[in-house]
Protein backbone atom coordinates (compact mmCIF):
# COMPACT_ATOMS: atom_id res chain seq x y z
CA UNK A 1 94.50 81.18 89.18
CA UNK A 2 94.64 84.51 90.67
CA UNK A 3 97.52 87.30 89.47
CA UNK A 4 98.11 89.92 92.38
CA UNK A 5 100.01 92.78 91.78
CA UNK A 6 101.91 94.02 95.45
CA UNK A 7 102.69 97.44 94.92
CA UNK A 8 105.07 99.98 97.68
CA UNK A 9 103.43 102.93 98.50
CA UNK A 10 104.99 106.24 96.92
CA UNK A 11 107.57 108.26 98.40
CA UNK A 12 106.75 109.40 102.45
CA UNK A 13 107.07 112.01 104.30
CA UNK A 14 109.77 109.28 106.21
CA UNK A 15 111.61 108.52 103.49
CA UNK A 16 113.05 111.68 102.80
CA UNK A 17 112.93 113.50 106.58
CA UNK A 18 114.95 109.83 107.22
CA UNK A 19 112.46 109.02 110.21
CA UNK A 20 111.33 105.52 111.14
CA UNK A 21 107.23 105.68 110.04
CA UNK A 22 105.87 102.03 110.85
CA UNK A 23 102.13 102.26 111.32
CA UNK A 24 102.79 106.46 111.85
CA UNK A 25 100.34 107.54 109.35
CA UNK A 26 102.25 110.08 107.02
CA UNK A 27 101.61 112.02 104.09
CA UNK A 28 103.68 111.24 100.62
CA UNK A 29 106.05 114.04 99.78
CA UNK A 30 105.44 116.36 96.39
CA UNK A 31 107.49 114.40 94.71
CA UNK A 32 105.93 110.80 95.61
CA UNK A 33 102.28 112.40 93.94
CA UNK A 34 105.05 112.41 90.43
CA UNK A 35 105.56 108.79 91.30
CA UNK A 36 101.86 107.90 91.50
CA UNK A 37 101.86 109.78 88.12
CA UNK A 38 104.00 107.66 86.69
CA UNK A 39 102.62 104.41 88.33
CA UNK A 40 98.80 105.55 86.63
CA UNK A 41 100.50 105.71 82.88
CA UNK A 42 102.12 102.12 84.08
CA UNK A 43 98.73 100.26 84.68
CA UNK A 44 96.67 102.10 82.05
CA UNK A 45 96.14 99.08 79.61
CA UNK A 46 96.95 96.32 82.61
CA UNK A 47 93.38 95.04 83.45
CA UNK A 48 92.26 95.04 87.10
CA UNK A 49 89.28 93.76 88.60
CA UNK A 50 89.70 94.96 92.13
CA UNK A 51 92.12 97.51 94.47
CA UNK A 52 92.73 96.73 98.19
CA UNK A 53 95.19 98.75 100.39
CA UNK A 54 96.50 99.14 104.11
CA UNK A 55 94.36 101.96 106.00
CA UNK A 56 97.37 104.31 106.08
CA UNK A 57 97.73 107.25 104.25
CA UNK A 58 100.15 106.83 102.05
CA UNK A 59 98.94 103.55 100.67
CA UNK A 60 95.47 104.91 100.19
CA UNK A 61 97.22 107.85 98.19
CA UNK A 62 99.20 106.22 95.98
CA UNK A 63 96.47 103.41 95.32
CA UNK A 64 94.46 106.35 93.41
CA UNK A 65 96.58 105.14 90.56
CA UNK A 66 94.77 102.25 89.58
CA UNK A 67 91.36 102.26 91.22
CA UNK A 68 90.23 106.07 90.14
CA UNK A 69 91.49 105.89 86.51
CA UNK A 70 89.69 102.23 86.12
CA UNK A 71 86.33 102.93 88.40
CA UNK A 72 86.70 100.70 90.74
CA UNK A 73 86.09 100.73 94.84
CA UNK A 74 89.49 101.37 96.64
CA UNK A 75 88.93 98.68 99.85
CA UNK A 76 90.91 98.91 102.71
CA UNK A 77 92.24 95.98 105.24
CA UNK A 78 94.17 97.06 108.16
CA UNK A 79 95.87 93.49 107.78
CA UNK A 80 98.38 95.21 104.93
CA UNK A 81 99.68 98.16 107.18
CA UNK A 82 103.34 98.30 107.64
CA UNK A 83 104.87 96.74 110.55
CA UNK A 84 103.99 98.37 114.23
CA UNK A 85 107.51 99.32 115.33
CA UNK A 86 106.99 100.17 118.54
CA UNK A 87 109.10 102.92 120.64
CA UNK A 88 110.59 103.12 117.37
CA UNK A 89 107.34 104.92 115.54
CA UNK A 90 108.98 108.74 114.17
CA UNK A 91 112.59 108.33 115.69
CA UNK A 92 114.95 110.14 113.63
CA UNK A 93 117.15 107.25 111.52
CA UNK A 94 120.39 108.87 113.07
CA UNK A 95 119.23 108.75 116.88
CA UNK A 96 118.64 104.45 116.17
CA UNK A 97 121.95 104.16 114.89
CA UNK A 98 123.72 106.25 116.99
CA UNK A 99 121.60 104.26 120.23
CA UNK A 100 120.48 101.04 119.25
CA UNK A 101 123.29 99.93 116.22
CA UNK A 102 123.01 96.20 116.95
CA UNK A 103 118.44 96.33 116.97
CA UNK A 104 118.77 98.73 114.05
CA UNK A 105 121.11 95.92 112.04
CA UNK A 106 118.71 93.24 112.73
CA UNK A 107 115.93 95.51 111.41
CA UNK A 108 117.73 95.81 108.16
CA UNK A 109 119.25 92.57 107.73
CA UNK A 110 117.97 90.02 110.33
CA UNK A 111 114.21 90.42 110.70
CA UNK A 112 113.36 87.50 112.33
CA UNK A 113 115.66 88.44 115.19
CA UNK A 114 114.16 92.13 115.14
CA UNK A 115 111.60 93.70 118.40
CA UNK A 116 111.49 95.74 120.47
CA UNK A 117 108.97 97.43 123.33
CA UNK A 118 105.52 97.35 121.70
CA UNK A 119 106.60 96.15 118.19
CA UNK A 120 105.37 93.24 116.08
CA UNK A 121 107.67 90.80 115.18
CA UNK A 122 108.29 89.36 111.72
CA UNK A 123 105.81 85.99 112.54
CA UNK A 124 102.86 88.38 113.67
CA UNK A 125 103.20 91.05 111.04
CA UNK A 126 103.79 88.51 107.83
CA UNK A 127 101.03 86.18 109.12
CA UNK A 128 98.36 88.73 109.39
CA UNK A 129 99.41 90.14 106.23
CA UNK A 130 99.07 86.05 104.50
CA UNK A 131 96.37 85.63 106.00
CA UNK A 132 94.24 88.26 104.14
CA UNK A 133 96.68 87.45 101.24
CA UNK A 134 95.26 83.90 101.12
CA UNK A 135 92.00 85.51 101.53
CA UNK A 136 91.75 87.69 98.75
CA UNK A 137 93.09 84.91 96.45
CA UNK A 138 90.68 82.56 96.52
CA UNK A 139 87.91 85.40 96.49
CA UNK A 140 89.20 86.72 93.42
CA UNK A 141 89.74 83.27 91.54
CA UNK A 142 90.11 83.84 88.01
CA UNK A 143 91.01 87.55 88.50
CA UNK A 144 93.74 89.93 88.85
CA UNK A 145 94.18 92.56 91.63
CA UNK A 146 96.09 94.89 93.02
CA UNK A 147 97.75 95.35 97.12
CA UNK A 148 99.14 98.47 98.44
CA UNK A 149 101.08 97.88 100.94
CA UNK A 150 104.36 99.06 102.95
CA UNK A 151 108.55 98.38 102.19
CA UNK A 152 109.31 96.18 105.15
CA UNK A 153 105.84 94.09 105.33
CA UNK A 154 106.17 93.62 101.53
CA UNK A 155 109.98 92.48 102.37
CA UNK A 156 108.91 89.89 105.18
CA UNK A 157 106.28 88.57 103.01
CA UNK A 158 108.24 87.53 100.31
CA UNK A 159 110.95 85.76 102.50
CA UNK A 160 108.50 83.96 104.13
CA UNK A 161 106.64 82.76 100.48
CA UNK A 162 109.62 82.23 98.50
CA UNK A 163 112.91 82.15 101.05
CA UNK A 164 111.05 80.12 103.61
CA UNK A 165 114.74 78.81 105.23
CA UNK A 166 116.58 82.64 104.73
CA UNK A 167 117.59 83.95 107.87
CA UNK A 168 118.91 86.67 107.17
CA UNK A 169 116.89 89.35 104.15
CA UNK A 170 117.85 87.33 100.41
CA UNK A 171 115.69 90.84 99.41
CA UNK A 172 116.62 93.71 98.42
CA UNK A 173 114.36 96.96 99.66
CA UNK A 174 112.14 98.62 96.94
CA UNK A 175 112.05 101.58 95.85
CA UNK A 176 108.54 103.61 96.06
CA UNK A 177 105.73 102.57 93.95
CA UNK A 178 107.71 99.32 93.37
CA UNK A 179 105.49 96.63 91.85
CA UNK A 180 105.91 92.58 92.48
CA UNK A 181 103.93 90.23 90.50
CA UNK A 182 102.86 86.75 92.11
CA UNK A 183 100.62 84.96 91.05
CA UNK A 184 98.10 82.14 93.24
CA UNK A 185 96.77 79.12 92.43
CA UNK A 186 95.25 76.18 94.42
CA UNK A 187 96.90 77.74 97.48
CA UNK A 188 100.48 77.61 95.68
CA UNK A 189 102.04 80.73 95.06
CA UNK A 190 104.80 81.53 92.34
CA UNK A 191 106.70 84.46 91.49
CA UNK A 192 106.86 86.76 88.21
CA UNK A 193 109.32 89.99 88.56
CA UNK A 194 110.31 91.72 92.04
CA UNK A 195 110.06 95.09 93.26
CA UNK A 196 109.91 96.04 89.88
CA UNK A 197 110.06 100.48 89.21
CA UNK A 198 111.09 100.55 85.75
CA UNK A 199 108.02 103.43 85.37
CA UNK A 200 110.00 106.12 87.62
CA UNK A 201 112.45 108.09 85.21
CA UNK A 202 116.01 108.88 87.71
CA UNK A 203 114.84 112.21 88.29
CA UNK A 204 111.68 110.86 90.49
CA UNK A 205 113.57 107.93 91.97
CA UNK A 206 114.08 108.10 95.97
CA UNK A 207 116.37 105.55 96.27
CA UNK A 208 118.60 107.35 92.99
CA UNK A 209 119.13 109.92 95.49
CA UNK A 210 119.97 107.88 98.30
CA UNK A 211 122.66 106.11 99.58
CA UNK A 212 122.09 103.17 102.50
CA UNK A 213 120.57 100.51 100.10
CA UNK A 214 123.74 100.43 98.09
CA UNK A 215 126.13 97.62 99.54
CA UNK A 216 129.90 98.99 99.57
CA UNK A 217 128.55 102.47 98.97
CA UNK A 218 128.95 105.84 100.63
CA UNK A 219 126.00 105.51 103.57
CA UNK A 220 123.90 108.64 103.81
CA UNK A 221 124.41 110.88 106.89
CA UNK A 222 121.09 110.48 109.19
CA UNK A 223 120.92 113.00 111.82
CA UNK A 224 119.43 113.37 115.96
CA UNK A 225 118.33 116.24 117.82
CA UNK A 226 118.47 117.42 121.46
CA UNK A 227 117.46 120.07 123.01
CA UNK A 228 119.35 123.40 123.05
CA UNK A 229 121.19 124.30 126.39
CA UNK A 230 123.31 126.87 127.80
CA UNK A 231 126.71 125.79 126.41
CA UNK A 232 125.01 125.79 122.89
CA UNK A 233 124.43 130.26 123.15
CA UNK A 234 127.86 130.88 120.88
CA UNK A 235 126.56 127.89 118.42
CA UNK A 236 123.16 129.06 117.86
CA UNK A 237 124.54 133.06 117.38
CA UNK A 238 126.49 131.50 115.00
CA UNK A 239 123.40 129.95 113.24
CA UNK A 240 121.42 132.84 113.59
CA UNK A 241 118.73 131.61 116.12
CA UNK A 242 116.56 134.10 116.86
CA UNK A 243 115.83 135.53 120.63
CA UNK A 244 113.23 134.41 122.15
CA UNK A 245 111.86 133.82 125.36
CA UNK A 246 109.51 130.29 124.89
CA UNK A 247 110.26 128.79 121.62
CA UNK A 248 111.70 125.51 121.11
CA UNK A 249 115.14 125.22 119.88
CA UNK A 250 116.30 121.81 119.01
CA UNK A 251 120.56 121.15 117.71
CA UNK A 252 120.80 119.21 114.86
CA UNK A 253 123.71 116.61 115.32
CA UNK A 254 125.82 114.68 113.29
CA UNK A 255 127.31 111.67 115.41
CA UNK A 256 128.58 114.01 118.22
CA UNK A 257 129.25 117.08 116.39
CA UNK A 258 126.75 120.14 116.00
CA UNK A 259 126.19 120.90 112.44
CA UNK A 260 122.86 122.75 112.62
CA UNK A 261 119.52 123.55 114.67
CA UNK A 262 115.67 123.68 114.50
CA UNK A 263 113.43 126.25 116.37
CA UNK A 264 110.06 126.39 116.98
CA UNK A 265 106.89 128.18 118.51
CA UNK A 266 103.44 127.74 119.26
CA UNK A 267 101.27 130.50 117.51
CA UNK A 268 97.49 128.73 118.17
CA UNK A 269 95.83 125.87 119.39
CA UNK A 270 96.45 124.39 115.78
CA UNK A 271 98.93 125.90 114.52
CA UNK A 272 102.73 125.95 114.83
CA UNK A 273 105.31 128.35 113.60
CA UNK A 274 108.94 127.85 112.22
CA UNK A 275 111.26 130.23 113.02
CA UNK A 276 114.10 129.29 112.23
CA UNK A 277 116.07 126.22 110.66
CA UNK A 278 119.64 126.47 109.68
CA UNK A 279 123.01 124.85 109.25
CA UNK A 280 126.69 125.60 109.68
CA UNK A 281 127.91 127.01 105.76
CA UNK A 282 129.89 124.06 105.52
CA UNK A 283 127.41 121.52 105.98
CA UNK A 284 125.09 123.44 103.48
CA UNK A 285 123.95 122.29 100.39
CA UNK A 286 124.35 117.82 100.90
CA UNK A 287 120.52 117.20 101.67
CA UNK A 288 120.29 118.22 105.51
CA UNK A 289 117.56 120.48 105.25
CA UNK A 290 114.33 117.61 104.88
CA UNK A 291 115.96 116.75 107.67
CA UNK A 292 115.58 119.56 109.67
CA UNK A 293 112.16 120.10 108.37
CA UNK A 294 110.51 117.02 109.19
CA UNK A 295 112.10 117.51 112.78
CA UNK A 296 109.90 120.63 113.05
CA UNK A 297 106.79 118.46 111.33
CA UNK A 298 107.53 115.74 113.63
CA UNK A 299 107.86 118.19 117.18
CA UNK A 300 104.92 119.75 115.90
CA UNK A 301 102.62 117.08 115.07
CA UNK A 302 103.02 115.57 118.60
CA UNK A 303 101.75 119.13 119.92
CA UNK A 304 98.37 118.72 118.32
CA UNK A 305 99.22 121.38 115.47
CA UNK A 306 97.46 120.58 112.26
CA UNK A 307 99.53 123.35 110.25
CA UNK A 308 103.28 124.64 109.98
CA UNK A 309 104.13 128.56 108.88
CA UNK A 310 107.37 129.78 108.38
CA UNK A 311 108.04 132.76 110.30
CA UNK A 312 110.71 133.87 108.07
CA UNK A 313 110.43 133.69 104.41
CA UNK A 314 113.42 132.41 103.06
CA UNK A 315 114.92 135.11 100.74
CA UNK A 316 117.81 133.04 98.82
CA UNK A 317 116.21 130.64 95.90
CA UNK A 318 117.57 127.27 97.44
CA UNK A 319 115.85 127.80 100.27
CA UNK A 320 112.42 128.62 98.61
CA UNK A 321 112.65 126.19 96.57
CA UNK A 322 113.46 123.36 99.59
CA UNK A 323 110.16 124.95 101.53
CA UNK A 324 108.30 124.47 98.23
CA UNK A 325 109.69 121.03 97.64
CA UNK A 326 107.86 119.59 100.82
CA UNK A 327 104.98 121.07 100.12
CA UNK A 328 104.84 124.91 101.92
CA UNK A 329 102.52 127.39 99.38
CA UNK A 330 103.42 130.62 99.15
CA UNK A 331 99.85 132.73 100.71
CA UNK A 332 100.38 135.22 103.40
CA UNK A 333 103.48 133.45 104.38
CA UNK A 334 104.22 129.75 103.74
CA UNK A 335 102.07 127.25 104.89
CA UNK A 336 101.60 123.65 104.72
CA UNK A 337 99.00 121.36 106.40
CA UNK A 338 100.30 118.71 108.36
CA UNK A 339 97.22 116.90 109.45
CA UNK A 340 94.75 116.01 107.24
């Protein structure tokens, strides 16, 4: 008999900038290192003979929880790496629903009806992620171990191992640094809790401060960006965009309606500036501005930049404290590395 512990990585940089990050290798957010915190003080007297994770980031990250504390070899298998979404890798959450409602449904709720151009589908990423499942069982007979893995693989793989027949998802998504216990034996599997994260206190919890998992609730507001053209002058004086001849200004939109904007410039071969990010007074203070951050991450990651530096220090104390709360440290300016 082998016990395996399948555990969600910690809160992303795509959880919270609400970006679609498949096999996009992101970092976790300051706040997801507090949820590998409290994942550590949940496995300090669980015994565990051996740590495996995906080769992404964020899954190698948050597996420091078990395998540092307890000594052991963190060993990673490409095999447990979330599912390859295609065109889809970094779109902004609002731009799929707003373009492809019916795909992004099926994504959600349908997975076996899911693809699109260059994506896995649910047969090819849940078989490659059994098959190193059934693997690592039978190596570690007698034993009990520990998978990092991703929200959606972790979701296919449990419909497939214990709601064979479903259809349509009988699982609910997981919160970050959930844990599910199964445990193996003689190629029969059986299950002991489910996306368990009874460690994270509410203040912690990303899906306490969210809204789209909740059936019947208020859905959070996911936004899209295109670029900034001529009609868009009076809109951008109006969010105090600064003049300048080169930089990259992006609108922030909110179905069709302009609530905010995002611009950029290019200040070395690897590194790229922030100048400015705002949003209309009345849209101000409901959890827009990750938002607009990652956008600048996102545009400036895809340049080659390996580091972001806000222009403009933010004088009021929200806004410091939002810069701060994605990881920007206060040294000349702020700064945060984006490549690592």
């Amino acid at each position: 008999m082998t016990k395996i512990y399948l555990i969600r990585h910690a809160e992303a940089e795509g959880n919270v900038y609400r970006r679609l990050h498949g096999q996009y290798d992101s970092k976790i957010t300051p706040n997801g290192a507090k949820q590998v915190t409290a994942l550590q003080k949940r496995f300090e007297s669980v015994p565990i003979d051996a740590v495996y994770a995906s080769d992404l980031t964020r899954t190698c990250i948050t597996a420091a929880a078990i395998y540092k504390p307890k000594g052991l070899e963190l060993q990673r298998d490409a095999r447990f790496r979330e599912v390859n979404v295609g065109i889809w890798e970094d779109r902004p959450f609002g731009q799929l629903e707003r373009e492809e409602a019916a795909r992004m449904h099926a994504f959600s709720h349908e997975p076996y009806a899911w693809s699109v151009e260059g994506c896995e589908t649910f047969p090819v990423y849940t078989g490659r992620f059994l098959e190193a499942l059934d693997e690592l069982a039978a190596r570690h007979k007698g034993q009990t171990i520990a998978i990092f893995s991703h929200g959606m693989v972790l979701r296919g793989v449990l419909m497939r191992l214990f709601h064979p027949d479903a259809r349509t998802a009988p699982i609910s998504h997981c919160e970050n640094t959930g844990v599910t216990c199964i445990t193996w034996d003689d190629g029969k599997y059986t299950l002991d809790f489910m996306n368990d994260a009874s460690h994270l206190p509410q203040e912690i919890s990303t899906l306490g401060r969210q809204n789209w998992w909740r059936g019947g609730q208020k859905h959070d507001f996911n936004m899209w960006y295109r670029p900034a053209g001529a009609d868009d002058a009076a809109l951008l004086a109006t969010l105090g965009a600064v003049p300048a001849a080169g930089d990259e200004k992006l609108i922030a939109m909110l179905g069709d309606a302009p609530i905010g904007m995002v611009q950029l410039r290019e200040l070395s071969a690897d590194t790229g500036g922030i100048v400015h990010l705002a949003l209309l007074p009345e849209r101000r203070g409901s959890g827009f501005g990750a938002q607009l951050i990652g956008c600048a991450v996102s545009r400036l990651r895809k340049c080659g930049k390996q580091y972001i530096e806000l222009l403009t220090l933010p004088q009021d104390t929200p806004a410091k404290a939002l810069f701060c709360n994605y990881g920007f440290e206060k040294k000349r300016t702020y700064i945060v590395p984006i490549v690592e």
